[in-house]
C-alpha atoms as a PDB file:
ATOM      1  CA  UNK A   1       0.000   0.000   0.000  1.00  0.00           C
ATOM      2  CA  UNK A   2       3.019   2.594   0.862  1.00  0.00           C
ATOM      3  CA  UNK A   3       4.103   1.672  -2.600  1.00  0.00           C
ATOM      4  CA  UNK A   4       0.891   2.531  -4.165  1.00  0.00           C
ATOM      5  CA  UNK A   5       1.212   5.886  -2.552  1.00  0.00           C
ATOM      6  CA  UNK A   6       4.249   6.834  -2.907  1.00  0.00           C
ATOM      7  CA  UNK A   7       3.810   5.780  -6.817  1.00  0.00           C
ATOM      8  CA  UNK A   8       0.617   8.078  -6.776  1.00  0.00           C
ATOM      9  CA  UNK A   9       1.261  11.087  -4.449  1.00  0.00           C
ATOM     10  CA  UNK A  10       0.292  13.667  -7.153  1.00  0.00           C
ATOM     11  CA  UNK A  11      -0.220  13.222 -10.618  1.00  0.00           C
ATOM     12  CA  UNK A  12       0.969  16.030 -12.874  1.00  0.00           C
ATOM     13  CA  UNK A  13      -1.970  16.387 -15.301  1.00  0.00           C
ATOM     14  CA  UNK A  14       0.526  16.261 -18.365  1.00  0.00           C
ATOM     15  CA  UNK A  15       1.227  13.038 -17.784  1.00  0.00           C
ATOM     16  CA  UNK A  16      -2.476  12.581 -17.460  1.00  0.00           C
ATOM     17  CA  UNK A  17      -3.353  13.967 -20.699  1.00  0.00           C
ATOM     18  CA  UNK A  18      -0.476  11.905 -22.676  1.00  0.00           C
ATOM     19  CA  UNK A  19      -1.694   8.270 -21.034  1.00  0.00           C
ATOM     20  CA  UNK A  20      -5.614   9.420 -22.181  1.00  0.00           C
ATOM     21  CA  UNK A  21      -4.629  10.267 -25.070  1.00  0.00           C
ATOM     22  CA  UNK A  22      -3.357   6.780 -26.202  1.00  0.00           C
ATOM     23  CA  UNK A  23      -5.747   5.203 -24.059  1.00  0.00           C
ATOM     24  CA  UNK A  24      -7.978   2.099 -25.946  1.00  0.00           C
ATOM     25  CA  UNK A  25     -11.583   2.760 -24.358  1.00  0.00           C
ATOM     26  CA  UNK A  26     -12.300  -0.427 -25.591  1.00  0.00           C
ATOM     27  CA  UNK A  27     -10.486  -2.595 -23.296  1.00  0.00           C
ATOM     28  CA  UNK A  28     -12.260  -1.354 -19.958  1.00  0.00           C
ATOM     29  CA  UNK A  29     -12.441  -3.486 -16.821  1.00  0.00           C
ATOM     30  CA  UNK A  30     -16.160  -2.773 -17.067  1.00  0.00           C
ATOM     31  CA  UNK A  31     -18.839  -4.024 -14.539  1.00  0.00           C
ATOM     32  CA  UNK A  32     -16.373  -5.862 -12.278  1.00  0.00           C
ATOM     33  CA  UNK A  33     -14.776  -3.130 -11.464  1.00  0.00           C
ATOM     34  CA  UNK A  34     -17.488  -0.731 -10.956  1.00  0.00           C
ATOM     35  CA  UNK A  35     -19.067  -3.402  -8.322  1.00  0.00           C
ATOM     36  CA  UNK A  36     -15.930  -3.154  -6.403  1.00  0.00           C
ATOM     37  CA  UNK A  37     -17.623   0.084  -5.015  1.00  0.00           C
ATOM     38  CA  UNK A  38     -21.030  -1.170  -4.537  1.00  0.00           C
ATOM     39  CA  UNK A  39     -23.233  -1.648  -1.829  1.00  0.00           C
ATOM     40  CA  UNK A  40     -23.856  -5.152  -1.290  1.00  0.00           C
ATOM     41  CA  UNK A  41     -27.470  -5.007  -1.125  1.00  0.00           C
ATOM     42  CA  UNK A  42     -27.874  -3.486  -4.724  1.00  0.00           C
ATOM     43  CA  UNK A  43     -24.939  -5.564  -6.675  1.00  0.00           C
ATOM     44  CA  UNK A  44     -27.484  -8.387  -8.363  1.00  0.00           C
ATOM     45  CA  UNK A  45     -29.527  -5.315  -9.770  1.00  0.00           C
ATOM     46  CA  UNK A  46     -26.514  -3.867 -10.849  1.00  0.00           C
ATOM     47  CA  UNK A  47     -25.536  -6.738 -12.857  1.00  0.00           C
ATOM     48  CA  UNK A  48     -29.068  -6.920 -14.107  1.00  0.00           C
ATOM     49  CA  UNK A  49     -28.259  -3.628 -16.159  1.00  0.00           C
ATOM     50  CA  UNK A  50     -32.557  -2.617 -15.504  1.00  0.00           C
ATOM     51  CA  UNK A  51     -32.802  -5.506 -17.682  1.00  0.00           C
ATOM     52  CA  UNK A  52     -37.161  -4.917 -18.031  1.00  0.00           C
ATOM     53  CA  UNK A  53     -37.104  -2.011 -16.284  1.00  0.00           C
ATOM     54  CA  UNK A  54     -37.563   0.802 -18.910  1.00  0.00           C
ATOM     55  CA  UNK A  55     -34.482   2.686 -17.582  1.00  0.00           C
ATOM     56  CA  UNK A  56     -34.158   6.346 -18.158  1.00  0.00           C
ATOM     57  CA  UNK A  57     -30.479   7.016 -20.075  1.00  0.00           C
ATOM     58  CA  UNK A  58     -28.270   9.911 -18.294  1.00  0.00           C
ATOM     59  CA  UNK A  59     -24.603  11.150 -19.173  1.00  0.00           C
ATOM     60  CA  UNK A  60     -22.069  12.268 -16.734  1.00  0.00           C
ATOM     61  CA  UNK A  61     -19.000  13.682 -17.529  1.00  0.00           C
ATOM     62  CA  UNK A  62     -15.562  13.111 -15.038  1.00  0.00           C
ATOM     63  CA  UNK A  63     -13.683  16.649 -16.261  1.00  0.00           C
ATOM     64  CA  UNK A  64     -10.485  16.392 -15.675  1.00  0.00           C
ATOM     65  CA  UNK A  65      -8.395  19.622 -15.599  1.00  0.00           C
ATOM     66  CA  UNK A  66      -4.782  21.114 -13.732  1.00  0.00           C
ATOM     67  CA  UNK A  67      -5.329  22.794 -10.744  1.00  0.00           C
ATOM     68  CA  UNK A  68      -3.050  26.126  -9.460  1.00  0.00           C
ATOM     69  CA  UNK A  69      -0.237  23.607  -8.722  1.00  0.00           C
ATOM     70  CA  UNK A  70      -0.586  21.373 -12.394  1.00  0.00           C
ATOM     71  CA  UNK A  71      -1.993  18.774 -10.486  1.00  0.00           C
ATOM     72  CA  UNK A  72      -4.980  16.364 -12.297  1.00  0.00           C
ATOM     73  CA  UNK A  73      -8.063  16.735 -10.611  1.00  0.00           C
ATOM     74  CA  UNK A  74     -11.778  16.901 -11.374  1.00  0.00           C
ATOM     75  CA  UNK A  75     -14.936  18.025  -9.725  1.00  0.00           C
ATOM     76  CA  UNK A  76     -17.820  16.616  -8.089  1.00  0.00           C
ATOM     77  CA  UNK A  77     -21.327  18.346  -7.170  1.00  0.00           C
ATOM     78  CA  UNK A  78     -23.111  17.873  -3.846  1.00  0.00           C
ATOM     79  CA  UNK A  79     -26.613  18.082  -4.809  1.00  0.00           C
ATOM     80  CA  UNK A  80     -29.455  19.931  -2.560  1.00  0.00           C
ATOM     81  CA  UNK A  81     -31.563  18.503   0.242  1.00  0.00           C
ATOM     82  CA  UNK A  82     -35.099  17.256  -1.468  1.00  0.00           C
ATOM     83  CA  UNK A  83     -37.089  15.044  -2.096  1.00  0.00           C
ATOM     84  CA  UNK A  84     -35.561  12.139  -3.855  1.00  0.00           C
ATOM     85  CA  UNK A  85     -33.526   8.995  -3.812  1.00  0.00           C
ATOM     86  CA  UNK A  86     -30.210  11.309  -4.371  1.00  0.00           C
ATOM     87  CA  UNK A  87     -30.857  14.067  -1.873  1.00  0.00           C
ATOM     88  CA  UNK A  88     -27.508  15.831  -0.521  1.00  0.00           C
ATOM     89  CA  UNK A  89     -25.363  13.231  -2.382  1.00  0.00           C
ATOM     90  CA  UNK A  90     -21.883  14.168  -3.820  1.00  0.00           C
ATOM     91  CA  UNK A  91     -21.851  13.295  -8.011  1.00  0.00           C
ATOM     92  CA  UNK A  92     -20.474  14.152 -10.890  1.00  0.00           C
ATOM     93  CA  UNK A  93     -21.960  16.688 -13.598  1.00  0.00           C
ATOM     94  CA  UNK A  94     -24.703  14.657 -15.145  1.00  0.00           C
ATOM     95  CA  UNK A  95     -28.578  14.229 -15.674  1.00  0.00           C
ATOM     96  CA  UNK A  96     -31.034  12.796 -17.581  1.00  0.00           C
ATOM     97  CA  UNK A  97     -30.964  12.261 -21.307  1.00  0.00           C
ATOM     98  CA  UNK A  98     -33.475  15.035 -22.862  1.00  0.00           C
ATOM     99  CA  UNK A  99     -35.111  14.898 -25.925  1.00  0.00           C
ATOM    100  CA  UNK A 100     -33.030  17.561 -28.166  1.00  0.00           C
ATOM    101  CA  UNK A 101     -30.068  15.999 -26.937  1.00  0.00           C
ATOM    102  CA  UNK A 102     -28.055  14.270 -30.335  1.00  0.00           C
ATOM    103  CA  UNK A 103     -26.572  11.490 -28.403  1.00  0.00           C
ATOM    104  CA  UNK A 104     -25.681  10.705 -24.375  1.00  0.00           C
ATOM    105  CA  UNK A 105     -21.963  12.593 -24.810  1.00  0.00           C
ATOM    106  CA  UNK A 106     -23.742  15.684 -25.890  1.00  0.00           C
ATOM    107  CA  UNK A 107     -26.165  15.387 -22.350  1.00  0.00           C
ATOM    108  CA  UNK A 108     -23.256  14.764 -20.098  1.00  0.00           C
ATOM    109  CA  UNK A 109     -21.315  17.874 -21.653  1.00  0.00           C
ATOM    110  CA  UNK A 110     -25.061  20.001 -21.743  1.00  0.00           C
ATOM    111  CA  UNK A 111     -25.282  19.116 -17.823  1.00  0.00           C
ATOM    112  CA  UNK A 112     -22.011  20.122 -17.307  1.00  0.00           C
ATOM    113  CA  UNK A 113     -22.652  23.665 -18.551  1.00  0.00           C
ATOM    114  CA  UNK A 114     -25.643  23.597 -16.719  1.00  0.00           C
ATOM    115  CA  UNK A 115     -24.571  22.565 -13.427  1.00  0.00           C
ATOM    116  CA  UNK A 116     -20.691  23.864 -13.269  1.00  0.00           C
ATOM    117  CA  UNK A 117     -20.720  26.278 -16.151  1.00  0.00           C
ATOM    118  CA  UNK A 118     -18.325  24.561 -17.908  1.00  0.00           C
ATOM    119  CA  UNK A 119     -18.305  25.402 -22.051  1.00  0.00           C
ATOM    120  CA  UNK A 120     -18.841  21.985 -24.199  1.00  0.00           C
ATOM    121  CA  UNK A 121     -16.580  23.432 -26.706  1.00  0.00           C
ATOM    122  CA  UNK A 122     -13.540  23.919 -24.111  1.00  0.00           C
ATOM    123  CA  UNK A 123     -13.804  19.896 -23.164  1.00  0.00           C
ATOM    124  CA  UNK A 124     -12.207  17.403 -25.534  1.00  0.00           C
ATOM    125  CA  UNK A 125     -14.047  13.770 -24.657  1.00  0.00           C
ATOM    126  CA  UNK A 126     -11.287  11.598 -24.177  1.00  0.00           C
ATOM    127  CA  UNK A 127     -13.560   8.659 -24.127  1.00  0.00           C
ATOM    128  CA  UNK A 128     -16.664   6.693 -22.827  1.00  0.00           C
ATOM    129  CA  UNK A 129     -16.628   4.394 -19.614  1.00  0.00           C
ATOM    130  CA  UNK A 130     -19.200   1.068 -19.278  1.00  0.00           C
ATOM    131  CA  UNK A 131     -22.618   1.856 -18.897  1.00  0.00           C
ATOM    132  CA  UNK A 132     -23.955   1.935 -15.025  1.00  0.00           C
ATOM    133  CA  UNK A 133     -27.342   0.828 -13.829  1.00  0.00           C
ATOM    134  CA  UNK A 134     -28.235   2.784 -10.864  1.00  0.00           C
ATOM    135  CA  UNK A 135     -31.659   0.796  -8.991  1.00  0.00           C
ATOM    136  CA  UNK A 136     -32.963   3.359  -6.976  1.00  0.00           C
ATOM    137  CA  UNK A 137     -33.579   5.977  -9.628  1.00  0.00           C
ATOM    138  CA  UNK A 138     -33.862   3.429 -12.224  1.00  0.00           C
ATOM    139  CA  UNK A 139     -31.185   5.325 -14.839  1.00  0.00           C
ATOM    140  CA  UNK A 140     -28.699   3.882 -17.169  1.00  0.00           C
ATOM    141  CA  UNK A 141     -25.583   6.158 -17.040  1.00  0.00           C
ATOM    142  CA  UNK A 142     -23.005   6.583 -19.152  1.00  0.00           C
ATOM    143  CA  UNK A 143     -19.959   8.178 -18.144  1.00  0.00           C
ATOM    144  CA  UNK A 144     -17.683  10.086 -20.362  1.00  0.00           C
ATOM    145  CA  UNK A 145     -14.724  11.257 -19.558  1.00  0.00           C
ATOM    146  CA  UNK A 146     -13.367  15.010 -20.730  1.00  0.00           C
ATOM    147  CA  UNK A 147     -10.416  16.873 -20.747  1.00  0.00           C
ATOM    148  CA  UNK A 148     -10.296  20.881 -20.120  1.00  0.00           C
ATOM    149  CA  UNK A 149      -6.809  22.414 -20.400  1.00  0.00           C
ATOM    150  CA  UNK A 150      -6.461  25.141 -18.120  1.00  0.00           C
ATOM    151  CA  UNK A 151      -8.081  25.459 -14.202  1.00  0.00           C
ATOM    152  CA  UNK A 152     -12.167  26.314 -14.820  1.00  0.00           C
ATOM    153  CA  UNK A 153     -13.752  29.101 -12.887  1.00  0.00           C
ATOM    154  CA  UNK A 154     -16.747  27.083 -11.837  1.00  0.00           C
ATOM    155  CA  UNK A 155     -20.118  28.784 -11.936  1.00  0.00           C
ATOM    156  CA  UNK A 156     -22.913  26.514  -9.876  1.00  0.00           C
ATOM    157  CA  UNK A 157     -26.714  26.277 -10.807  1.00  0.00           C
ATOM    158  CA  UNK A 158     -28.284  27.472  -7.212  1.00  0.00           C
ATOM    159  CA  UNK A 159     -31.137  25.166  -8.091  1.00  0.00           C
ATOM    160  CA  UNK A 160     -29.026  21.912  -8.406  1.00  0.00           C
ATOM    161  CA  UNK A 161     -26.039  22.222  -6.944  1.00  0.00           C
ATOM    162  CA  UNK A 162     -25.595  23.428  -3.334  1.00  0.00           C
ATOM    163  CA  UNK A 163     -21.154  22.854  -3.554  1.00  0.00           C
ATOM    164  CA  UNK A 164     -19.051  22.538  -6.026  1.00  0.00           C
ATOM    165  CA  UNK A 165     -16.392  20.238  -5.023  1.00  0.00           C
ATOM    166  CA  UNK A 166     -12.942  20.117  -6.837  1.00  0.00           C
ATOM    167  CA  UNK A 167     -10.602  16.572  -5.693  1.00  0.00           C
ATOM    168  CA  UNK A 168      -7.450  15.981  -7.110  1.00  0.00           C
ATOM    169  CA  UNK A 169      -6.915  12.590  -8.957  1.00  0.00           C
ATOM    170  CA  UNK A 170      -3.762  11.433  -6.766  1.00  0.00           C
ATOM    171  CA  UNK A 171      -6.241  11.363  -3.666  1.00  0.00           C
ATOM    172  CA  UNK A 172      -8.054   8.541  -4.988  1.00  0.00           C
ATOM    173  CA  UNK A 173      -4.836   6.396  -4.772  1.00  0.00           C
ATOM    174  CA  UNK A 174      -4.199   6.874  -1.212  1.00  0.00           C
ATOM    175  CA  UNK A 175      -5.070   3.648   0.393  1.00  0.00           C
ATOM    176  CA  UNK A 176      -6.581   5.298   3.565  1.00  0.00           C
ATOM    177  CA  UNK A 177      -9.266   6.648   1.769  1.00  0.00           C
ATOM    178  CA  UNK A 178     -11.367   3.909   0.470  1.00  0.00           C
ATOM    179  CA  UNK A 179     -12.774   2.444   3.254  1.00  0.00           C
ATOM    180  CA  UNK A 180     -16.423   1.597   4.355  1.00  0.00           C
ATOM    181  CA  UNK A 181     -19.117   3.550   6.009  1.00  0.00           C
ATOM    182  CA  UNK A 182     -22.912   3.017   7.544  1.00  0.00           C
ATOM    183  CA  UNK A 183     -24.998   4.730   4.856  1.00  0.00           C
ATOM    184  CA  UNK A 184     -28.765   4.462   5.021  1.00  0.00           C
ATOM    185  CA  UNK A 185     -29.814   3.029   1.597  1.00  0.00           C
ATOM    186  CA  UNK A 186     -33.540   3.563   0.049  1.00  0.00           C
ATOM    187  CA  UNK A 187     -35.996   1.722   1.718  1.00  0.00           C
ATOM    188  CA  UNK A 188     -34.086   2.023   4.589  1.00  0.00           C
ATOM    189  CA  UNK A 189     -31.543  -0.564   5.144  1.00  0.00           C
ATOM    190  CA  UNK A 190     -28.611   0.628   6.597  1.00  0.00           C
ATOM    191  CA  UNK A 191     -25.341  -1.258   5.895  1.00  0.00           C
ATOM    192  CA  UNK A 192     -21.477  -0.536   5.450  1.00  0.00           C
ATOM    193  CA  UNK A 193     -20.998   0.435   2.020  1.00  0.00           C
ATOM    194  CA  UNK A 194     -17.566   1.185  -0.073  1.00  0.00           C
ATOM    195  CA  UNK A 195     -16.760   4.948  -0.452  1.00  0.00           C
ATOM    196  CA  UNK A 196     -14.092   6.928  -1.150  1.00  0.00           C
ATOM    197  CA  UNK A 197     -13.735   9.358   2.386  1.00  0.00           C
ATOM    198  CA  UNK A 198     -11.543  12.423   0.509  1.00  0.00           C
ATOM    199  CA  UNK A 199     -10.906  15.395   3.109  1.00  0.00           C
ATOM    200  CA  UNK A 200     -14.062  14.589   4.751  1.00  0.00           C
ATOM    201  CA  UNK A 201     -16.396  14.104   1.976  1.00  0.00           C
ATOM    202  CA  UNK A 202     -17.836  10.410   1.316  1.00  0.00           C
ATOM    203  CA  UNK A 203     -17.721   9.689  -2.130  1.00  0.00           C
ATOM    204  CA  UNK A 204     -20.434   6.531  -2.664  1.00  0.00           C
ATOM    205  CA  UNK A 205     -22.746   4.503  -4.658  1.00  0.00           C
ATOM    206  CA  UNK A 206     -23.057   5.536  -8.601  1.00  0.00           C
ATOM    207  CA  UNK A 207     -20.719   7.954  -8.148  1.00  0.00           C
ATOM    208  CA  UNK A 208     -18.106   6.421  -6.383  1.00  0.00           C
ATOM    209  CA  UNK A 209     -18.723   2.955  -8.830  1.00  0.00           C
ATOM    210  CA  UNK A 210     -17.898   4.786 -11.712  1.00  0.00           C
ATOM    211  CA  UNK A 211     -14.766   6.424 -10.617  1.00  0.00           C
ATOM    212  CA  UNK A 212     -13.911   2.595  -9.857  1.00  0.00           C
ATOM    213  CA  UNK A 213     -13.599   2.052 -13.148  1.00  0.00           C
ATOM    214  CA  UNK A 214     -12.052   4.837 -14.249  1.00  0.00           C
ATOM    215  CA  UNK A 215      -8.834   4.244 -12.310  1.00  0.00           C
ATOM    216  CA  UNK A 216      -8.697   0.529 -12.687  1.00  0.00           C
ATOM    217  CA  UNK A 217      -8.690   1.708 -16.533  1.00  0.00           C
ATOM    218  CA  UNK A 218      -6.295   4.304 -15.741  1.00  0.00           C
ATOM    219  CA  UNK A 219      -3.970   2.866 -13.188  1.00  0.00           C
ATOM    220  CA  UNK A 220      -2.004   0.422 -15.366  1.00  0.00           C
ATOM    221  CA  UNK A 221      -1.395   3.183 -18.132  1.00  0.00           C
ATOM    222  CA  UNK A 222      -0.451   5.717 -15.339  1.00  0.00           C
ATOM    223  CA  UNK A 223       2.292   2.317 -13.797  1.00  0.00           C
ATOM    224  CA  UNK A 224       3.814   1.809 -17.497  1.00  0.00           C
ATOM    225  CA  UNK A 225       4.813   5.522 -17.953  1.00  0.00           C
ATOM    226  CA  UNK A 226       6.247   6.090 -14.375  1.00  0.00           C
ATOM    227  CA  UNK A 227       8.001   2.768 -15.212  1.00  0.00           C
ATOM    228  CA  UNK A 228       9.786   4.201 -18.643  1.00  0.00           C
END
């Protein structure tokens, strides 16, 4: 585990932007992955993909950009108190697939704008992650993930976002903070669940699933260039 840290203390986004843009999207770890990071009680739906369920299709888009210091990081949302099965949760920009929307990469980089104020023309997509099933909202996401070349200057829809949340990358590579936590699941189980616990915020469920993947996509690419 020191090893892993040490490998992974910060990740100069350079080097970030050179291993995505080689990467081959095709050869994700996919679902396996992503269930690494998800709640015991809702894995069998999960690998069920809403199979008969009439899921609603969402995009969400993991921006990754340098902070002040040229550090990788990216940005996370925590959503409002309300309502609904995701009330107060930390996620990525992202929402439902609307109807003038050309395709799901165009939604995830339309929420994006919405939510963060990022501009869709400023983000290069570096690729697409595996499709997510998420039970309690009944949504198929798909991830993408985008590349923005210079720090943004984040502007948050009041109505949908209550903090925006920057993270740098290298912090998901610190052993000490994946770990598990109590969390009260819909319908009202409570049971440890798999998050990511980053300077106090708990990173879980969809969220925390898909950035699974990411870095078991990532990690290998990142270990072959600091091995050159």
């Amino acid at each position: 585990m020191n090893d892993l840290k040490n490998r992974f203390a910060s990740l100069p986004f350079g080097d970030v932007v050179r291993v995505l843009r080689d990467a081959d999207f095709s050869l994700l770890p996919g679902q396996k992955s992503q269930l690494t990071m998800a709640p015991a009680l809702r894995r069998d739906e999960i690998r069920r993909m809403g199979k008969g369920m009439n899921a609603v299709s969402s995009g969400v888009l993991i921006l990754l950009f340098p902070d002040s210091e040229n550090q990788a990081s990216t940005v996370f949302i925590q959503r409002p108190v309300y309502d609904g099965v995701h009330s107060g949760q930390i996620s990525l920009p992202g929402g439902r697939r609307e109807d003038h929307d050309p395709d799901l990469q165009n939604t995830a980089l339309r929420e994006a704008k919405e939510e963060v104020g990022i501009n869709p023309a400023s983000v290069k997509v570096a690729g697409k992650l595996s499709d997510l099933y998420i039970p309690p909202s009944n949504f198929i996401v798909s991830p993408f993930v985008g590349l923005y070349h210079h720090e943004p200057s984040f502007v948050p829809d009041p109505d949908e976002v209550e903090q925006i949340i920057p993270v740098r990358m290298a912090d998901f590579f610190q052993p000490e903070n994946i770990r598990e936590v109590p969390i009260r699941l819909t319908g009202g189980d409570c049971l440890p669940t798999p998050c990511y616990d980053i300077n106090g915020r708990i990173i879980w469920g969809a969220t925390a699933m898909i950035m699974a993947e990411f870095f078991a996509f990532i990690k290998p690419l990142l270990d072959g260039m600091i091995d050159q």
